[in-house]
Protein backbone atom coordinates (compact mmCIF):
# COMPACT_ATOMS: atom_id res chain seq x y z
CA UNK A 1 -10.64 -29.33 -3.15
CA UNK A 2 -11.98 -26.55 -5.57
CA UNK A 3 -9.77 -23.50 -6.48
CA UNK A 4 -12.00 -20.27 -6.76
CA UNK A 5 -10.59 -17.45 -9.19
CA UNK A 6 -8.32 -15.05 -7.67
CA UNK A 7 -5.52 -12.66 -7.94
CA UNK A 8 -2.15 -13.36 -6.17
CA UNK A 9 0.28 -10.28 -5.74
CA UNK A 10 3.22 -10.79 -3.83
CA UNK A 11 4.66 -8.32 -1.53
CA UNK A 12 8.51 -7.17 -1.51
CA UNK A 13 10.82 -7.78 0.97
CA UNK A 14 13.83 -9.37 2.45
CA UNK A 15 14.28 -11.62 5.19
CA UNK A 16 16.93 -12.60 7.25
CA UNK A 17 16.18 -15.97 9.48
CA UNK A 18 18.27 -17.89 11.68
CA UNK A 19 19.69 -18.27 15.09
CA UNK A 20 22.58 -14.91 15.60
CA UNK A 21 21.06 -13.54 12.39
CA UNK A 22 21.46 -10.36 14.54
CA UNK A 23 24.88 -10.44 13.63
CA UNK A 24 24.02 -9.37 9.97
CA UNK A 25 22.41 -6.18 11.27
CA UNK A 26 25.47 -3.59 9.90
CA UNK A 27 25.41 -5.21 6.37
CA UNK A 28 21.49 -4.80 6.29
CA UNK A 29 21.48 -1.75 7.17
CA UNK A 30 24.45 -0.86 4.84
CA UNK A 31 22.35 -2.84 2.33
CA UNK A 32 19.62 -0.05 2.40
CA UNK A 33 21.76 2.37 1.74
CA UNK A 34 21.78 4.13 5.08
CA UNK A 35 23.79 6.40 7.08
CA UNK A 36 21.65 7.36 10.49
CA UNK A 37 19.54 4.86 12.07
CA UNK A 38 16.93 5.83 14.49
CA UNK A 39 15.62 3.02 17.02
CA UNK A 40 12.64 2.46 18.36
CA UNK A 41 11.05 0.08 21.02
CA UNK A 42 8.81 0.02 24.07
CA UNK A 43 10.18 1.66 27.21
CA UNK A 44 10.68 -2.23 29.03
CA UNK A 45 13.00 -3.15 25.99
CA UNK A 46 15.40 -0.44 26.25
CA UNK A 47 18.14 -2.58 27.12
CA UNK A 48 17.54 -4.67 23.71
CA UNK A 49 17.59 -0.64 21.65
CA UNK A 50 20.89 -0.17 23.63
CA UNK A 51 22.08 -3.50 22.28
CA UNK A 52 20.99 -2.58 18.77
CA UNK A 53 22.90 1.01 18.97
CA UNK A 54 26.30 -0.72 20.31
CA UNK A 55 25.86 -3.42 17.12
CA UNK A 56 25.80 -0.34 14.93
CA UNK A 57 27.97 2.43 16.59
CA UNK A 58 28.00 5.41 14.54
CA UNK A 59 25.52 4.33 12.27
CA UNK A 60 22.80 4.67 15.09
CA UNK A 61 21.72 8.15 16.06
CA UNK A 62 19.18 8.13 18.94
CA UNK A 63 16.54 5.83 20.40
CA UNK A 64 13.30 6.52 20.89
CA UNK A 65 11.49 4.18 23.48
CA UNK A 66 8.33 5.29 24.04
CA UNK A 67 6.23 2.34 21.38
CA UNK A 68 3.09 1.64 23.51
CA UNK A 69 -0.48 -0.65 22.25
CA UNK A 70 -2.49 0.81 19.33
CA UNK A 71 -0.39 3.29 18.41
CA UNK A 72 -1.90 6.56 19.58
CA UNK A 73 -1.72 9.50 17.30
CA UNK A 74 0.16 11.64 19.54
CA UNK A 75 3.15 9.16 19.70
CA UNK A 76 3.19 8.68 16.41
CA UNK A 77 3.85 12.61 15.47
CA UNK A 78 6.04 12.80 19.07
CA UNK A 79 8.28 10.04 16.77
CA UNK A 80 7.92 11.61 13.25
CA UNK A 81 9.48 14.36 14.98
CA UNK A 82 12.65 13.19 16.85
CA UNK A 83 13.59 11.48 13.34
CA UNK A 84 13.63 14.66 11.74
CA UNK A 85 15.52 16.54 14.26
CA UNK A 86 18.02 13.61 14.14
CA UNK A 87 18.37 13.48 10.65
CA UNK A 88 17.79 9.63 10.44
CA UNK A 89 17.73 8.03 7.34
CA UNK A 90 15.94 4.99 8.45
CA UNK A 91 14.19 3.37 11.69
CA UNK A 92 15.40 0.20 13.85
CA UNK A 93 11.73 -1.44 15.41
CA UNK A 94 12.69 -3.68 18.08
CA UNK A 95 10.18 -5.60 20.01
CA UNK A 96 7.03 -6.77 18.71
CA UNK A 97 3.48 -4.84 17.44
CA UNK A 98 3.67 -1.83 19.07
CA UNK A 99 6.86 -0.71 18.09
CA UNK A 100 6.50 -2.24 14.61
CA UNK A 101 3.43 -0.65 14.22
CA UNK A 102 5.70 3.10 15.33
CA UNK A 103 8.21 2.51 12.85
CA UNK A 104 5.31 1.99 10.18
CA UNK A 105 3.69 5.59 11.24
CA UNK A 106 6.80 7.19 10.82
CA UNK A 107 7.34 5.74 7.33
CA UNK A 108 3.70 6.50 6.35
CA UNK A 109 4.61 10.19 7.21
CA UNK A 110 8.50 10.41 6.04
CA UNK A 111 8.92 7.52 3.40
CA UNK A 112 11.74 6.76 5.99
CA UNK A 113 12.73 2.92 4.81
CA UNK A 114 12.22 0.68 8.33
CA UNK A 115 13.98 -2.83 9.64
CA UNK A 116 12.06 -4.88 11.94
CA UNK A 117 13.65 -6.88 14.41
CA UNK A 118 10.58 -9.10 16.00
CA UNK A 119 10.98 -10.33 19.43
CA UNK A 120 7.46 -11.64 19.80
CA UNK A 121 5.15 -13.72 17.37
CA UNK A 122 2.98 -10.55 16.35
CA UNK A 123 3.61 -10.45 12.67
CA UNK A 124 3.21 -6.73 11.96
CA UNK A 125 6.66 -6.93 10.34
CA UNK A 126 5.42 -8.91 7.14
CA UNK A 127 2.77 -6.54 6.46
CA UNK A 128 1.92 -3.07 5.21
CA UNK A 129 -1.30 -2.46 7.20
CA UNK A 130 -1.05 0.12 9.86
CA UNK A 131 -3.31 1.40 12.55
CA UNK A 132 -3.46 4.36 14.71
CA UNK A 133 -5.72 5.33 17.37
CA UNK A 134 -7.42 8.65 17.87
CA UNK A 135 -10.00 9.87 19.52
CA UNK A 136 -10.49 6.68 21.31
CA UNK A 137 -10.81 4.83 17.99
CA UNK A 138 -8.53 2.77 15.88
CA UNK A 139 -8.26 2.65 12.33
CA UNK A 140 -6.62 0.83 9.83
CA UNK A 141 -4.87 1.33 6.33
CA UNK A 142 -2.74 -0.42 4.02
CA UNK A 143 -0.35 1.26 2.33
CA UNK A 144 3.34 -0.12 0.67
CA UNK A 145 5.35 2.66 2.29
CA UNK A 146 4.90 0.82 5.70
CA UNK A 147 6.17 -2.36 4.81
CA UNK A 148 9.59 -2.92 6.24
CA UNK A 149 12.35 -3.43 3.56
CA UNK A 150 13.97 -5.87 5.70
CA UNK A 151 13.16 -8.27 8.68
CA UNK A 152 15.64 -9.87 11.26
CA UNK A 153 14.26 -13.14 12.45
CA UNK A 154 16.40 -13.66 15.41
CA UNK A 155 15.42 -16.68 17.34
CA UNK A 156 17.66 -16.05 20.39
CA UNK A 157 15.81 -12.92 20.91
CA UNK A 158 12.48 -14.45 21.54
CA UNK A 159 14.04 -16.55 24.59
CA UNK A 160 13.31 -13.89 27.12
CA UNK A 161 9.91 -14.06 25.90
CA UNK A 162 8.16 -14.85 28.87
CA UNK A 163 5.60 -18.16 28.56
CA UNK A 164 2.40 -16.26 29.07
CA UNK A 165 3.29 -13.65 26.62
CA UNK A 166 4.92 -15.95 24.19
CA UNK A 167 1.32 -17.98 24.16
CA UNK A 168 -0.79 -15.23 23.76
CA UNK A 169 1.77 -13.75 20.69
CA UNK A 170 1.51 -16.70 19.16
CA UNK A 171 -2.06 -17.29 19.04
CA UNK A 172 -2.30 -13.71 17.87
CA UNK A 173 -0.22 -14.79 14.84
CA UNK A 174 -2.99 -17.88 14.40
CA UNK A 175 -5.40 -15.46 14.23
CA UNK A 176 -4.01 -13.65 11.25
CA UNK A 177 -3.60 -17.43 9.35
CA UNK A 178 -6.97 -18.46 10.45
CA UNK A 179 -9.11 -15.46 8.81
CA UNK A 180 -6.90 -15.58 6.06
CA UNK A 181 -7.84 -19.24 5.06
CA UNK A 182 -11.52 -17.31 4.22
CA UNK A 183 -10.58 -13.80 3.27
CA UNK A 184 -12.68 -12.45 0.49
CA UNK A 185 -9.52 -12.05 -1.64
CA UNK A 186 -7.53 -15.20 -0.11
CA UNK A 187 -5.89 -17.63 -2.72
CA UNK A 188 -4.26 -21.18 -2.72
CA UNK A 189 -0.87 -20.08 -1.42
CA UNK A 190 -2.00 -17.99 1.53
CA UNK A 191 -3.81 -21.20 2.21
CA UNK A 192 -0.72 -23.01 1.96
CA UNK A 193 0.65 -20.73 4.07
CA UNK A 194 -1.69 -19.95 6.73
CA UNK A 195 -1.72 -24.30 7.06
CA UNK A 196 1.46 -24.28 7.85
CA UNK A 197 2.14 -21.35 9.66
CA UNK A 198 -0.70 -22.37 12.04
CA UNK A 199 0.83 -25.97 12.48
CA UNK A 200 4.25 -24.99 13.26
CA UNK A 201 2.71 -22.04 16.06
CA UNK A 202 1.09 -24.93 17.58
CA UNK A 203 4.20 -26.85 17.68
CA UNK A 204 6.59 -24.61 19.35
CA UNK A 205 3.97 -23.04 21.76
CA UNK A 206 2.89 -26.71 22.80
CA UNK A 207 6.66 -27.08 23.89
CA UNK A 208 7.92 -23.86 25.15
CA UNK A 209 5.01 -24.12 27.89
CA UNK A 210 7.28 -26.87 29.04
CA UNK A 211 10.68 -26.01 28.39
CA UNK A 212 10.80 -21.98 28.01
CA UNK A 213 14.59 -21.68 26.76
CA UNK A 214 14.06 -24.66 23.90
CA UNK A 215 15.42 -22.99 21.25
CA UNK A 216 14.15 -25.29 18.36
CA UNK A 217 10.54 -24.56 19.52
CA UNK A 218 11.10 -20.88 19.38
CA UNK A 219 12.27 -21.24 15.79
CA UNK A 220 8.99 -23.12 15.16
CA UNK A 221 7.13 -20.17 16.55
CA UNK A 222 8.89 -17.58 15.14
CA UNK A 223 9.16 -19.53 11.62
CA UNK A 224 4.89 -20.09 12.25
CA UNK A 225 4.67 -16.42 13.12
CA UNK A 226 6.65 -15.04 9.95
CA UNK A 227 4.07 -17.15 7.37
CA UNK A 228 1.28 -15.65 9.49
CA UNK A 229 2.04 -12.58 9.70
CA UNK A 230 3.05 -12.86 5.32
CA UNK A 231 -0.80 -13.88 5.06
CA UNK A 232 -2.03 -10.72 6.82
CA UNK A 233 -0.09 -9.34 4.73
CA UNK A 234 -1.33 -10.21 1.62
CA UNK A 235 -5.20 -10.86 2.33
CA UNK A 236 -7.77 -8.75 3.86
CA UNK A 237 -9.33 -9.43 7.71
CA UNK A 238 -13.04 -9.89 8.62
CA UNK A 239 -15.23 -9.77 11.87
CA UNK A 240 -12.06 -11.34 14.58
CA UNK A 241 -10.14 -8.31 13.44
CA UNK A 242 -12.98 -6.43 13.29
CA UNK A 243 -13.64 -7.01 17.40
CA UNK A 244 -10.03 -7.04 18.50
CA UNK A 245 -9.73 -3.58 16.73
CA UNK A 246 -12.93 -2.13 18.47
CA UNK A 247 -11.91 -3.99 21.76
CA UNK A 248 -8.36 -2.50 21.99
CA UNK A 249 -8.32 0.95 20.19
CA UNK A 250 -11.62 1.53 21.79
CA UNK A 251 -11.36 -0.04 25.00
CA UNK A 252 -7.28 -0.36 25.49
CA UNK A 253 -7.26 -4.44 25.67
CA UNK A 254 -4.23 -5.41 25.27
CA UNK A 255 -3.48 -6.73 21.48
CA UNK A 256 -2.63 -10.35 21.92
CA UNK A 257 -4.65 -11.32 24.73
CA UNK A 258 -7.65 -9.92 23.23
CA UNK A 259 -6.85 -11.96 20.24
CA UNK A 260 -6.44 -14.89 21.33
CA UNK A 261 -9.54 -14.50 24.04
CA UNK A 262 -11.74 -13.50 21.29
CA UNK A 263 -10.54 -16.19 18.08
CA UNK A 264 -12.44 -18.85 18.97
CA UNK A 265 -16.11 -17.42 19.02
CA UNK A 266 -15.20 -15.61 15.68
CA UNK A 267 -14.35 -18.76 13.81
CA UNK A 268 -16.95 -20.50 15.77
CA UNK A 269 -19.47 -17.71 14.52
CA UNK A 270 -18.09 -18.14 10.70
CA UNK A 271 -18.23 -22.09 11.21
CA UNK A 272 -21.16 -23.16 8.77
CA UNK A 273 -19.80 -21.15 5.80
CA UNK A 274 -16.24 -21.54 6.11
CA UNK A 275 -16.13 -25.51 5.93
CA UNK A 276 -12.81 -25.68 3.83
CA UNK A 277 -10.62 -23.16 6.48
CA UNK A 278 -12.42 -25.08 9.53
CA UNK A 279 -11.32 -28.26 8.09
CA UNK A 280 -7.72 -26.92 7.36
CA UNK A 281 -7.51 -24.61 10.91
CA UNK A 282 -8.27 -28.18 12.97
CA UNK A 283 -5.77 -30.75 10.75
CA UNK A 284 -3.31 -28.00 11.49
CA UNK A 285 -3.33 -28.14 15.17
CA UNK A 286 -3.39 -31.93 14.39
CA UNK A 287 -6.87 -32.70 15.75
CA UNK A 288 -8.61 -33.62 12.34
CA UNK A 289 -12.47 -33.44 12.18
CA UNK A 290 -13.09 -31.84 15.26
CA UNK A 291 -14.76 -28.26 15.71
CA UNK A 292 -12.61 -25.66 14.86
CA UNK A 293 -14.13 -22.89 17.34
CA UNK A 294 -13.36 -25.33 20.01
CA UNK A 295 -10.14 -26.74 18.94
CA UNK A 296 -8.77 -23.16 19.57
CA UNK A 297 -10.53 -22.32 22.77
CA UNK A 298 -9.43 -25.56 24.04
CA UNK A 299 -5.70 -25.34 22.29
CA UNK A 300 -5.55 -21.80 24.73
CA UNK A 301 -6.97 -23.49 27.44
CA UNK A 302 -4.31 -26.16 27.28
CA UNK A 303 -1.71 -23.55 27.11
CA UNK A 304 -2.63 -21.66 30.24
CA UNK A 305 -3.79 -18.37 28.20
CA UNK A 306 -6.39 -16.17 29.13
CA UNK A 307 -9.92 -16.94 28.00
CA UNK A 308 -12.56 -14.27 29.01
CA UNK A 309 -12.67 -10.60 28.15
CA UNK A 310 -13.52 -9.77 32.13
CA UNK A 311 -9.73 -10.92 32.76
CA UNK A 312 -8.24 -8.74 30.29
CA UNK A 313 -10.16 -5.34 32.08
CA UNK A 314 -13.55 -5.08 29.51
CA UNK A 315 -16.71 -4.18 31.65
CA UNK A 316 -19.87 -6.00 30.97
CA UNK A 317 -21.46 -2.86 30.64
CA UNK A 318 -19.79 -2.41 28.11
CA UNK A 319 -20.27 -4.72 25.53
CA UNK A 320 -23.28 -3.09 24.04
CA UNK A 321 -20.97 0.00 22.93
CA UNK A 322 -18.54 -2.25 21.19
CA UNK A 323 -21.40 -4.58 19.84
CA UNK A 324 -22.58 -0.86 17.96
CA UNK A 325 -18.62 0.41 17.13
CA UNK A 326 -17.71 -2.97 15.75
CA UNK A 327 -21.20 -2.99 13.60
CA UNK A 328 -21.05 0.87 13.00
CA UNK A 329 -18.59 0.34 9.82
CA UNK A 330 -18.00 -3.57 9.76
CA UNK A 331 -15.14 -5.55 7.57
CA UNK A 332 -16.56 -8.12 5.13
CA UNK A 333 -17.16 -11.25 6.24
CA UNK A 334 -18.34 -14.81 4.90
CA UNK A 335 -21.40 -15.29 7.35
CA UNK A 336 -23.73 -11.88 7.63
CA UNK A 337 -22.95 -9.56 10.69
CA UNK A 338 -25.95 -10.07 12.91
CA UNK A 339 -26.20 -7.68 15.86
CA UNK A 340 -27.45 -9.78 18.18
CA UNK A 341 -25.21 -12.55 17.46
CA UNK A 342 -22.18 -10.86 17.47
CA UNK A 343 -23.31 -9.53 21.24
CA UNK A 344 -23.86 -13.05 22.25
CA UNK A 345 -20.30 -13.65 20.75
CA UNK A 346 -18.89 -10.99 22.80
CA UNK A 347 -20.71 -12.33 26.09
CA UNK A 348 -19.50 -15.39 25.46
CA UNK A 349 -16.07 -14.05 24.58
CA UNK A 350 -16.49 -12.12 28.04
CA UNK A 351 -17.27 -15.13 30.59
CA UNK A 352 -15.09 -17.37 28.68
CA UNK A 353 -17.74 -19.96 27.69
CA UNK A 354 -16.56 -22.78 25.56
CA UNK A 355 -17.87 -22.08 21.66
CA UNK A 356 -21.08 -24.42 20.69
């Protein structure tokens, strides 16, 4: 194995992992100095914000449940603006992307410090890139004000995780460890890293498809899903972010699914020049010397998850529009974007065809 040069910056934070780590919530938040805690989630996990604001009596001032996918501009100001009417001195995310990716626009805006609680596998939590949509289109930044000063891994929150959610969460997370073993700026311990976040993903999500409530298999996943999600944060993304971003702020796919739908054909497309991360992707899901592209589709397969775009609500016809948003400003990537490649990739992504 041959090291290329690179740069390795480390991002701050504070984590708090373990099963009833929930417990610690009043000294975290004490630890960040604050008084007034606004939080957020998605209108289906009210009952877990109401949970959050009993935990914290006084010290919680409001909730705001109205975290939906991609993070449209409008909710984003609607939720800028209830924290400053309530005075809160920091935000409570509960739940998984979307309402991590809430708290982050409201810090971009406020500097308000944020605490993540995840209750899926998404990741967002360990990383300071944000996204909003507008105007039917999604864009991304990074920027340190976003990244949450501390994180909550709670495994006993992920048990209510239902299976097909908790599968396509998780392959999401693989996602953000696969592209990171080839980022442009990736280095030996987000290798490390992505390895073994990827293995232990595989793990759990092998064995909560069988036993749901196992609570050692949704530490693996949410153990997998916090080194996953630290990669994304600290390496850049390439054409399967690229698509998913086009395909969901574009398009409203949902985030995971589309993910995990659309990972193989990107690695299988990157395949030739990214020998090293194919080698590492496939001895992670223990499966040594096979094709990586196909090791995923057929690790998703195994697991029940969706595996064409024409499930998750894309229309054929429209696959030439994203083929020209996802090309019109395009991330790097290791092989060179070809148009008519990448709108093979997303037919093949569409009826679910098994990567070559």
């Amino acid at each position: 194995m041959s090291f290329k040069d690179f740069t390795y910056v480390s991002q701050p934070g504070r984590v708090i992992f373990g099963q009833g780590a929930i417990n610690k919530l009043e000294e975290e938040i004490v630890w960040l100095g604050a008084k007034r805690a606004l939080v957020l989630s998605t209108p289906d996990q009210r009952q877990q914000a109401e949970r959050i604001v009993q935990i914290l009596g006084q010290r919680a001032v409001g909730i705001f449940d109205k975290a939906v996918m991609h993070v449209p501009i409008e909710s984003a100001r609607e939720a800028r603006e209830v924290a400053r009417k309530l005075g809160a001195d920091c935000a409570i995310a509960i739940g998984g992307g979307s309402t991590t990716g809430l708290g982050k626009a409201i810090a971009l805006d406020s500097g308000l410090p944020i605490l993540a609680i995840p209750t899926t596998y998404a990741g967002s939590e360990m990383t300071p890139v944000y996204g909003l949509t507008e105007a039917g289109i999604k864009k991304t930044g990074k920027d340190p004000r976003v990244l949450p000063r501390t994180v909550i891994y709670d495994p006993d929150l992920s048990l209510s995780l239902p299976v097909g959610l908790s599968v396509t969460s998780g392959i999401n997370a693989i996602a953000h460890a696969a592209e990171g073993l080839y980022a442009q700026d990736g280095n030996p311990v987000m290798s490390l890293l992505a390895e073994e976040g990827i293995r232990a993903l595989a793990q759990g999500l092998r064995h909560i498809v069988d036993s749901p409530q196992d609570i050692a298999a949704r530490s693996d996943c949410l153990y997998g899903a916090w080194l996953c999600g630290t990669v994304l944060g600290n390496v850049g993304m390439a054409l399967h972010h690229k698509l998913c971003h086009t395909l969901g702020g574009s398009f409203n796919l949902p985030h995971a699914p589309t993910h995990t739908v659309v990972l193989p054909h990107a690695i299988a497309y990157n395949a030739a020049k990214i020998p090293e991360a194919a080698m590492r992707i496939t001895r992670a899901l223990g499966i040594e010397g096979a094709n990586a592209g196909q090791a995923l589709y057929d690790l998703a397969a195994s697991l029940g998850a969706p595996l064409t775009l024409q499930e998750l609500g894309m229309q054929e016809a429209d696959l030439d529009l994203a083929t020209d948003i996802a090309l019109a400003n395009p991330y790097w990537n290791p092989r060179p974007i070809e148009r008519g490649a990448i709108r093979e990739l997303l037919q093949n992504a569409f009826e679910g065809n098994r990567p070559e």
